[in-house]
N, C-alpha and C. Protein backbone atom coordinates (compact mmCIF):
# COMPACT_ATOMS: atom_id res chain seq x y z
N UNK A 1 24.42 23.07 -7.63
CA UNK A 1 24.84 21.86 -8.30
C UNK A 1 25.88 22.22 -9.36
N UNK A 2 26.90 21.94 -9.44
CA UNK A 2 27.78 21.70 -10.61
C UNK A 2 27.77 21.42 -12.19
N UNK A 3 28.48 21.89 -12.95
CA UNK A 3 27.75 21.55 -14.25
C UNK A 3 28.08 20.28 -14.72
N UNK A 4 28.94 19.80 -13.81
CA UNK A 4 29.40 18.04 -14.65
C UNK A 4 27.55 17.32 -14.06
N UNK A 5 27.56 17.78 -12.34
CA UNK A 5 26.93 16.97 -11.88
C UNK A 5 25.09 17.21 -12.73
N UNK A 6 25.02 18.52 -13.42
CA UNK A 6 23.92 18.75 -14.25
C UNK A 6 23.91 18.03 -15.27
N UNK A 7 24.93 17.57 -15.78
CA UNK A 7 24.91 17.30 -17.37
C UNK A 7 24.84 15.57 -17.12
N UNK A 8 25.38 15.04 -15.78
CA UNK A 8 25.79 13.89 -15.30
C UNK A 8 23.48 13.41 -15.43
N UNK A 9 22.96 14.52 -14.44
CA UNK A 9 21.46 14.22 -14.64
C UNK A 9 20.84 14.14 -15.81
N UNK A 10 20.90 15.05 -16.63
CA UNK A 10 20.67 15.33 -18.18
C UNK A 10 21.23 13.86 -19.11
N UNK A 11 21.92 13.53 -18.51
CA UNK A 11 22.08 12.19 -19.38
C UNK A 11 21.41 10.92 -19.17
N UNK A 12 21.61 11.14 -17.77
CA UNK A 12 20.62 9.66 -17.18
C UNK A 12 19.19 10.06 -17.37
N UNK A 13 18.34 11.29 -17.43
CA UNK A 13 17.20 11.20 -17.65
C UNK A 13 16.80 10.94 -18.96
N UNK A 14 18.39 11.06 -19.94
CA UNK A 14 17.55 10.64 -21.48
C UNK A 14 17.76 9.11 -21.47
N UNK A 15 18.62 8.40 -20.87
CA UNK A 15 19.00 6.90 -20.66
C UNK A 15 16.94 6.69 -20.37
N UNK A 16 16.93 6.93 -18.94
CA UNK A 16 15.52 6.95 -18.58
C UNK A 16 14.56 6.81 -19.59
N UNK A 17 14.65 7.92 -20.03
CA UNK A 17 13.40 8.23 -21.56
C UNK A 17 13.76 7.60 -22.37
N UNK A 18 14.77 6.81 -23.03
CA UNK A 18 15.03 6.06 -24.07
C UNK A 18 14.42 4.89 -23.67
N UNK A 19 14.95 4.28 -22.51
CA UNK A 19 14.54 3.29 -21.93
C UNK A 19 13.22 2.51 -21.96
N UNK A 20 12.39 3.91 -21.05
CA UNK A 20 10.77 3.93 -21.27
C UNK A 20 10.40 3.64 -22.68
N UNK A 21 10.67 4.95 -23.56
CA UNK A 21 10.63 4.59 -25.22
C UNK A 21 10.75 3.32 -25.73
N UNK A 22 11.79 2.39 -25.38
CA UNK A 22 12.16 1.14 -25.99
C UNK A 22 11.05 0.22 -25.38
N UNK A 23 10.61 -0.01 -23.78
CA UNK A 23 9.81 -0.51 -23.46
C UNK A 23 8.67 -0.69 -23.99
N UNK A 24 7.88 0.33 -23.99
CA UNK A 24 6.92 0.56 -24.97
C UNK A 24 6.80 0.03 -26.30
N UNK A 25 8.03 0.85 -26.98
CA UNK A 25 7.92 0.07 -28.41
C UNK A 25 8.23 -1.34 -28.28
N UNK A 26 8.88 -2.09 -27.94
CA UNK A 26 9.26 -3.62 -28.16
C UNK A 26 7.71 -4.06 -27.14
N UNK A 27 7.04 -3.06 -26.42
CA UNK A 27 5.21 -3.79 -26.44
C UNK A 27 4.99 -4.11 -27.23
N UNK A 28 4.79 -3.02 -28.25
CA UNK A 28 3.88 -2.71 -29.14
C UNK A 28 4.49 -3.70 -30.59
N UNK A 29 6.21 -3.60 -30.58
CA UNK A 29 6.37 -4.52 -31.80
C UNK A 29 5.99 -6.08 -31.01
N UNK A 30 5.78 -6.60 -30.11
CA UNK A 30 5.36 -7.91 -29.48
C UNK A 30 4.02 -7.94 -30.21
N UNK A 31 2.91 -6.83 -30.15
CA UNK A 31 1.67 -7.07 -30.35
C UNK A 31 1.96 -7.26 -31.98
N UNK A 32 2.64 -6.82 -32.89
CA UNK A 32 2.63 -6.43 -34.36
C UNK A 32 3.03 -7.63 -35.10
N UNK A 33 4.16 -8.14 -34.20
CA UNK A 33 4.75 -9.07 -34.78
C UNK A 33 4.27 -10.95 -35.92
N UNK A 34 4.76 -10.90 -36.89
CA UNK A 34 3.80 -12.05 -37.39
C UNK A 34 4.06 -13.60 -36.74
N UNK A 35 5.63 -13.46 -36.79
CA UNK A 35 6.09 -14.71 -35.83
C UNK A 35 6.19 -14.74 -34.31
N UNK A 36 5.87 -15.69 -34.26
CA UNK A 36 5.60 -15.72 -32.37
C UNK A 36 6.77 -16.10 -31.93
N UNK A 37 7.86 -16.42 -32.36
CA UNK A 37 9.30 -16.24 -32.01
C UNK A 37 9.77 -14.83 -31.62
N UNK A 38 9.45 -13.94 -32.51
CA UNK A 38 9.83 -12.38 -32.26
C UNK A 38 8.82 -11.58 -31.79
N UNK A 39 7.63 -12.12 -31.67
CA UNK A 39 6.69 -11.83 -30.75
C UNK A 39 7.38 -11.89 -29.33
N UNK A 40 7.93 -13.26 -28.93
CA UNK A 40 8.50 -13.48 -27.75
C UNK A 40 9.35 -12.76 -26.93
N UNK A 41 10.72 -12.58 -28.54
CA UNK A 41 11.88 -12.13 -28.12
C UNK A 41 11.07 -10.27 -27.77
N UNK A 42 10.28 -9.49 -28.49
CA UNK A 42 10.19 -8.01 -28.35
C UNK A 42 9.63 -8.25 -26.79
N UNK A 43 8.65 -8.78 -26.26
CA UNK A 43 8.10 -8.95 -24.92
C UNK A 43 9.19 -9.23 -24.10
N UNK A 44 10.02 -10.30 -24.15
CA UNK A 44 11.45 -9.94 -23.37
C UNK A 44 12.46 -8.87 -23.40
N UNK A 45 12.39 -8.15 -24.58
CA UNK A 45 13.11 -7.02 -24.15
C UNK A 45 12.21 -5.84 -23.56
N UNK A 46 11.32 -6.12 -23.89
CA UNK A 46 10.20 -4.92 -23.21
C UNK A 46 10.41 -5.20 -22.01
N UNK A 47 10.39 -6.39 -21.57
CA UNK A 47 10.06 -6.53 -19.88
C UNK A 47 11.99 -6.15 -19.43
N UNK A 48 12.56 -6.51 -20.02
CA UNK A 48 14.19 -6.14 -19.58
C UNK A 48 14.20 -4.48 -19.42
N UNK A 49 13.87 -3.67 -20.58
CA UNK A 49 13.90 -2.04 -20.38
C UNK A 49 13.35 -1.76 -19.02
N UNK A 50 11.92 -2.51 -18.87
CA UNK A 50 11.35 -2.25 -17.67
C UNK A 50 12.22 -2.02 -16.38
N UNK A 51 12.75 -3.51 -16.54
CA UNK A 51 13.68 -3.83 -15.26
C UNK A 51 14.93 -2.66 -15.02
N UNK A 52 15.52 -2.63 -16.63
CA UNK A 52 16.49 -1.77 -16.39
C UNK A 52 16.14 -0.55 -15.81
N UNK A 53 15.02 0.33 -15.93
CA UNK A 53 14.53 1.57 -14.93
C UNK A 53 14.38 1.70 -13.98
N UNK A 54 13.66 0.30 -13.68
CA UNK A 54 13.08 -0.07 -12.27
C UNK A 54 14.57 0.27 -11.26
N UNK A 55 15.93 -0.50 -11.89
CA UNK A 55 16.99 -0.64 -10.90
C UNK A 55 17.82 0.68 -11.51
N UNK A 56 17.83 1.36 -12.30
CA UNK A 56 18.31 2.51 -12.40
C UNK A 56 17.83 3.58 -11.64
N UNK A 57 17.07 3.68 -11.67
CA UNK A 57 15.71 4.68 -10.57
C UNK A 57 16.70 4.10 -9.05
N UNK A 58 15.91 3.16 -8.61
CA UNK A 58 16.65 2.66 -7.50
C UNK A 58 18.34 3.06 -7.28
N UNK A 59 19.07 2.94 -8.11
CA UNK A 59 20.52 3.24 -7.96
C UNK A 59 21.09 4.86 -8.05
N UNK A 60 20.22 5.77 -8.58
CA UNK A 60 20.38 6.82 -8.91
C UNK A 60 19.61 7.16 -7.18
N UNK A 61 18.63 6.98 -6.80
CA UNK A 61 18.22 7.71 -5.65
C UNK A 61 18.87 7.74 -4.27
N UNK A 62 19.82 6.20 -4.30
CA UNK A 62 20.71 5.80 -3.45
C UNK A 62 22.07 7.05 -3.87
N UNK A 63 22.11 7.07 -4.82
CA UNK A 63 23.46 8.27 -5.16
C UNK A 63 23.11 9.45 -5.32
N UNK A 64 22.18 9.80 -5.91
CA UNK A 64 21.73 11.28 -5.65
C UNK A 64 20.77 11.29 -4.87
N UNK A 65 20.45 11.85 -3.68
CA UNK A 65 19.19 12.50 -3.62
C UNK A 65 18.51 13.49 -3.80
N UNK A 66 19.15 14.09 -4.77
CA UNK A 66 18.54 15.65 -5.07
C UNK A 66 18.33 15.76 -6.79
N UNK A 67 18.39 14.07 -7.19
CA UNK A 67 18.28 14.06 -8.40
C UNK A 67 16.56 14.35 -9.00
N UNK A 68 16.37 14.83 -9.94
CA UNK A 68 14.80 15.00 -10.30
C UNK A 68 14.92 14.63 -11.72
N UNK A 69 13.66 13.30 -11.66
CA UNK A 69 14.04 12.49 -12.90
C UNK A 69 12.96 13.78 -13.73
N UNK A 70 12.37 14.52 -12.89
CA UNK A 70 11.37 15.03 -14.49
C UNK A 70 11.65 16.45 -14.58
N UNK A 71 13.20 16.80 -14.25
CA UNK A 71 13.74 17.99 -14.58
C UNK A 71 13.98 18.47 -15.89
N UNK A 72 13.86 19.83 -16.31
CA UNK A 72 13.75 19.49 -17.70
C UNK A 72 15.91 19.40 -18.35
N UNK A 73 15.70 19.16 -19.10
CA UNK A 73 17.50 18.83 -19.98
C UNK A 73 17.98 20.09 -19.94
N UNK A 74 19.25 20.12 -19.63
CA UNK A 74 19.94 20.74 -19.69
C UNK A 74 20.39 21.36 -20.59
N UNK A 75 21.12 20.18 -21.48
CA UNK A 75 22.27 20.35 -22.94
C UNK A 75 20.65 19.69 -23.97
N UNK A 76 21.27 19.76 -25.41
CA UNK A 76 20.42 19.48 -26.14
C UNK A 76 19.76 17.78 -26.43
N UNK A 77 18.46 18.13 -26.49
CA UNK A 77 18.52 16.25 -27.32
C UNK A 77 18.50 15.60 -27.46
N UNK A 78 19.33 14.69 -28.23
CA UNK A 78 19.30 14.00 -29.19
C UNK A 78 18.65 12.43 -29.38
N UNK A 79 17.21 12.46 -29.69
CA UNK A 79 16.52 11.25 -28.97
C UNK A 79 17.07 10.04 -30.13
N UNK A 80 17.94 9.58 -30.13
CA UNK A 80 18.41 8.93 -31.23
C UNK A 80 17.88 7.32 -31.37
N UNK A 81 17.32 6.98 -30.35
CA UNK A 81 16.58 5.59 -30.15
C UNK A 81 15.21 5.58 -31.18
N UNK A 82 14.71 4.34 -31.60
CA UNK A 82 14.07 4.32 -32.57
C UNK A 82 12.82 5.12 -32.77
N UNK A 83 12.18 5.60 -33.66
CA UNK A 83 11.19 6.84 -33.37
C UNK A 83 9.77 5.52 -33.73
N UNK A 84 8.83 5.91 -32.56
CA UNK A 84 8.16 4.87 -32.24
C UNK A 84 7.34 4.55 -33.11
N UNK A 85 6.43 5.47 -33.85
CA UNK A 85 5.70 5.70 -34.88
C UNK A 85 6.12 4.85 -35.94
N UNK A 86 7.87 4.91 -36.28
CA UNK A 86 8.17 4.40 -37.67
C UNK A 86 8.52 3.19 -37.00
N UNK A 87 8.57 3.10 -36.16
CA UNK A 87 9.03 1.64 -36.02
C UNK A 87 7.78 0.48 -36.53
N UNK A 88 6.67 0.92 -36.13
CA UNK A 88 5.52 0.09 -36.42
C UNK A 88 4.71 0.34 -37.46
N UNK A 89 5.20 1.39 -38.18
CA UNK A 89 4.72 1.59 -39.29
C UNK A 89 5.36 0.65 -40.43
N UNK A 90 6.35 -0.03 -39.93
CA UNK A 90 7.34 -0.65 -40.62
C UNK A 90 6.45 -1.97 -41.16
N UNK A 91 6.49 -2.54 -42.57
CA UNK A 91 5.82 -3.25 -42.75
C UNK A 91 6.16 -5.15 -42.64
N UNK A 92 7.22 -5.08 -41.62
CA UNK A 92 7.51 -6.77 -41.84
C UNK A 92 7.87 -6.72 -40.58
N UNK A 93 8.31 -8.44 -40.31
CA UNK A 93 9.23 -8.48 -38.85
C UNK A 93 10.33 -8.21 -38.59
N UNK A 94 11.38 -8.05 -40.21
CA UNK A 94 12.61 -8.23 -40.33
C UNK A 94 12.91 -6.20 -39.97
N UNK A 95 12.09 -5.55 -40.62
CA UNK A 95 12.27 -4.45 -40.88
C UNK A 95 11.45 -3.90 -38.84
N UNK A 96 10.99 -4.60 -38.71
CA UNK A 96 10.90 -3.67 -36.89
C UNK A 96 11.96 -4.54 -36.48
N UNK A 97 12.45 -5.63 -36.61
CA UNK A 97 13.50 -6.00 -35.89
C UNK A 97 15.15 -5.48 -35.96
N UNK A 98 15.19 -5.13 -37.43
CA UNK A 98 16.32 -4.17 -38.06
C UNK A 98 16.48 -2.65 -37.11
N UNK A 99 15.08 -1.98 -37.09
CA UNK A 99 14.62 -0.70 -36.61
C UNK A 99 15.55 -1.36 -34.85
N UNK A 100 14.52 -2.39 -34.27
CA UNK A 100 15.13 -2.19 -32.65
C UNK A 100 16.69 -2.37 -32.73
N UNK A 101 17.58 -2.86 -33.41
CA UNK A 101 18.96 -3.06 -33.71
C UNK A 101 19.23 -1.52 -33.63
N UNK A 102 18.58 -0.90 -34.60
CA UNK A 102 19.32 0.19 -35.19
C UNK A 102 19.16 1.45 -33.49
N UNK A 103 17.92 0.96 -32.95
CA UNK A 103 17.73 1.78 -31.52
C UNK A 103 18.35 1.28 -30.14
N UNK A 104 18.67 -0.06 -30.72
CA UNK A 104 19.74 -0.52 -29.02
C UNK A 104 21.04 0.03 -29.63
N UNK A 105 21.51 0.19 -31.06
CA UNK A 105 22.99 0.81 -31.25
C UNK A 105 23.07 2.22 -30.27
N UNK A 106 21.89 2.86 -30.71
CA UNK A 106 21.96 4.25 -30.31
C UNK A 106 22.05 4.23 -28.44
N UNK A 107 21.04 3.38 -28.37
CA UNK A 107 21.24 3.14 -26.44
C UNK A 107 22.56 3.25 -26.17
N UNK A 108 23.15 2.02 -26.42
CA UNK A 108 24.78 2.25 -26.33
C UNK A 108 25.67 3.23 -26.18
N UNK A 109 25.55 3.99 -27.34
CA UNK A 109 26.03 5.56 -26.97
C UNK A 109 25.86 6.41 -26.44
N UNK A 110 24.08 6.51 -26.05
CA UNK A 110 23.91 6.89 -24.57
C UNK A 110 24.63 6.77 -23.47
N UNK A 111 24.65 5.30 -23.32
CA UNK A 111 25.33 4.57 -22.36
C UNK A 111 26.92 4.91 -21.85
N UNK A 112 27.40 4.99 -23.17
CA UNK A 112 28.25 5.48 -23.16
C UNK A 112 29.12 6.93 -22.43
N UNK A 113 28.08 7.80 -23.29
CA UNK A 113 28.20 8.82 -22.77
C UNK A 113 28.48 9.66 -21.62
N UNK A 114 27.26 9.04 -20.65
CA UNK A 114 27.38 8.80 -19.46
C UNK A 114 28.44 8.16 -18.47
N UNK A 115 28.92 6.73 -18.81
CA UNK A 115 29.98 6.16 -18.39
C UNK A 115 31.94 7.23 -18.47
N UNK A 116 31.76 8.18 -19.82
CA UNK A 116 32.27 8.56 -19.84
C UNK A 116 32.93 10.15 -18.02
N UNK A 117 31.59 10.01 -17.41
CA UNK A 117 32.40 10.74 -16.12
C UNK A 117 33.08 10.46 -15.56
N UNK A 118 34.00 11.00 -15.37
CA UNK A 118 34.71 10.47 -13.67
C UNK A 118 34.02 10.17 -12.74
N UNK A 119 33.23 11.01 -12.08
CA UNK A 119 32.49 11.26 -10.94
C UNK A 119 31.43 10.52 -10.45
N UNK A 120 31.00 9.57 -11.18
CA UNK A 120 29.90 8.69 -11.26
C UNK A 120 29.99 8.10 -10.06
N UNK A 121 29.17 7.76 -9.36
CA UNK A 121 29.22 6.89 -7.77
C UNK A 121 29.60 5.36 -8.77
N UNK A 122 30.19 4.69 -7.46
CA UNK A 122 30.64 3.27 -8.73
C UNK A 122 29.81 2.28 -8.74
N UNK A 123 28.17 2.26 -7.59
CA UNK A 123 27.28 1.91 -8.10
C UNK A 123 26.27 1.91 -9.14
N UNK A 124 26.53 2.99 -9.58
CA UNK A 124 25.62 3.86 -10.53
C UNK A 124 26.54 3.54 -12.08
N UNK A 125 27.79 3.42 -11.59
CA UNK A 125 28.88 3.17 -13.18
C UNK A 125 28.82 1.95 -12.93
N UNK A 126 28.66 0.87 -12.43
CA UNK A 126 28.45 -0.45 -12.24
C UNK A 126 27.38 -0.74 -13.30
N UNK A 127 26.32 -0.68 -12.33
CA UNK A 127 25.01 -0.52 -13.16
C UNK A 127 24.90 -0.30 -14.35
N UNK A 128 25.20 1.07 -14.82
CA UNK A 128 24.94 1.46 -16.24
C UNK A 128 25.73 0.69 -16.87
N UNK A 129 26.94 0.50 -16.32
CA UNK A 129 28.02 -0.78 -17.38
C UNK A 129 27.41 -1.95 -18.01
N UNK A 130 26.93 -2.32 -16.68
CA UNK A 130 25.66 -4.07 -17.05
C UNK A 130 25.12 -3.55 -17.97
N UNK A 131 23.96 -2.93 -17.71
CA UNK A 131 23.07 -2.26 -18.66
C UNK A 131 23.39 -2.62 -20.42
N UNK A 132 24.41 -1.49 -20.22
CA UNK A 132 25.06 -1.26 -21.77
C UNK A 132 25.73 -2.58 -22.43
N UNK A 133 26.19 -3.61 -21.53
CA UNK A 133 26.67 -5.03 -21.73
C UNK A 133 25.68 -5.42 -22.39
N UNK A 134 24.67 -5.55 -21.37
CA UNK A 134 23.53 -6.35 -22.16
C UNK A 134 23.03 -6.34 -23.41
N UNK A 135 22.44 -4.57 -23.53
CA UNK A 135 22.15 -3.97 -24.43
C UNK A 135 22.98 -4.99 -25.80
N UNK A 136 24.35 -4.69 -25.69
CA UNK A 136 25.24 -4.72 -26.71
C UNK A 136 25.32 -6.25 -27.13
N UNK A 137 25.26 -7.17 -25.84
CA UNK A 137 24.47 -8.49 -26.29
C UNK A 137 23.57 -8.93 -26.91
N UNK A 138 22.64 -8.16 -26.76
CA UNK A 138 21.53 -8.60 -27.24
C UNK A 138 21.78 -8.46 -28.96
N UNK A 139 22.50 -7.21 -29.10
CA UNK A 139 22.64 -6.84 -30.44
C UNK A 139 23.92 -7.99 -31.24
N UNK A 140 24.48 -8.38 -30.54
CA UNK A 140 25.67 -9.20 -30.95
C UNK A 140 24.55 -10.82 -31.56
N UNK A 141 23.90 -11.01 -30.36
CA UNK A 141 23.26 -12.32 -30.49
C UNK A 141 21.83 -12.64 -31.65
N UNK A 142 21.45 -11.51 -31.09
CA UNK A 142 20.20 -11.30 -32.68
C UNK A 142 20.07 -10.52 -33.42
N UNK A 143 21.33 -10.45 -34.43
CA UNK A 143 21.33 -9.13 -35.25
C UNK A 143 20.20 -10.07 -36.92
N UNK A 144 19.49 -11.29 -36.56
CA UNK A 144 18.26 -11.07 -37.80
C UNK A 144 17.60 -12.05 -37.32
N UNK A 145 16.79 -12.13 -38.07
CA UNK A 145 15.43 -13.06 -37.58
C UNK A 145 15.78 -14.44 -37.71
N UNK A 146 16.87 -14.97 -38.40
CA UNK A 146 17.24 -16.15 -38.48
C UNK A 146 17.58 -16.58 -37.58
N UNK A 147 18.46 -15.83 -36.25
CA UNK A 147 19.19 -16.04 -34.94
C UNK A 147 17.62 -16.31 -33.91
N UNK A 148 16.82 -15.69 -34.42
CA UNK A 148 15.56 -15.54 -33.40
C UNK A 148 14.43 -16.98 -33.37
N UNK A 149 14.64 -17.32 -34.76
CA UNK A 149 13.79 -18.34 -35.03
C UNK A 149 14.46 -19.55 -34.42
């Protein structure tokens, strides 16, 4: 395997793991949450991360088949998406909702990152494009609890 096409895996498996990560946490801020408005909105993005794996998985196996999502990383790092612990340790709605802002920014640059190959099958750069659209929507559309309510 090639080292673009190593580093090309190494990125999508942290997309992957961020992903999962975000899922989880926007569970868990759904369960925390005091308003049932942002109760709502964390359960919809939980269930969106979901989706986004579900069809990333799917699009990556169609383009690689020799990809192994539980290979270990290559290059270093950098889990820059929200650290799950503090997210819910956080004591309000405004402040876990600030936190998931501050962890879909970081998605993005993931996102990014990745998009940055040449080599990408153009289903797979399709995909991750949406993805990162969304992502970046979401952040455009509810950057505070006032937009949510």
């Amino acid at each position: 395997m090639s080292k673009e096409r190593d580093e090309i895996f190494d990125e999508i498996r942290e997309i992957l793991e961020k992903n999962e990560d975000a899922q989880k946490g926007y569970d868990k801020a759904a369960k925390n949450a005091d308003s049932p408005q942002l109760a709502n909105y964390f359960r919809e993005k939980s269930t969106k991360r979901r989706g986004f794996n579900e069809r990333l998985r799917s699009e990556i196996r169609g383009a690689y088949s020799d990809f192994d999502q539980d290979g270990s990383f290559g290059g270093s790092i950098h889990r820059a998406w929200m650290d799950v612990k503090s997210l819910f340790s956080a004591d309000n709605d405004e402040s876990m909702l600030e936190e998931s802002i501050t962890g879909d920014k970081a998605a993005i640059d993931e996102y990014d990152d990745v998009l940055e190959y040449e080599n990408l099958p153009m289903g797979l750069r399709t995909l991750l494009q949406q993805q990162r659209d969304e992502i970046q929507r979401d952040i455009a559309e509810n950057d505070s609890l006032e937009s949510i309510r």
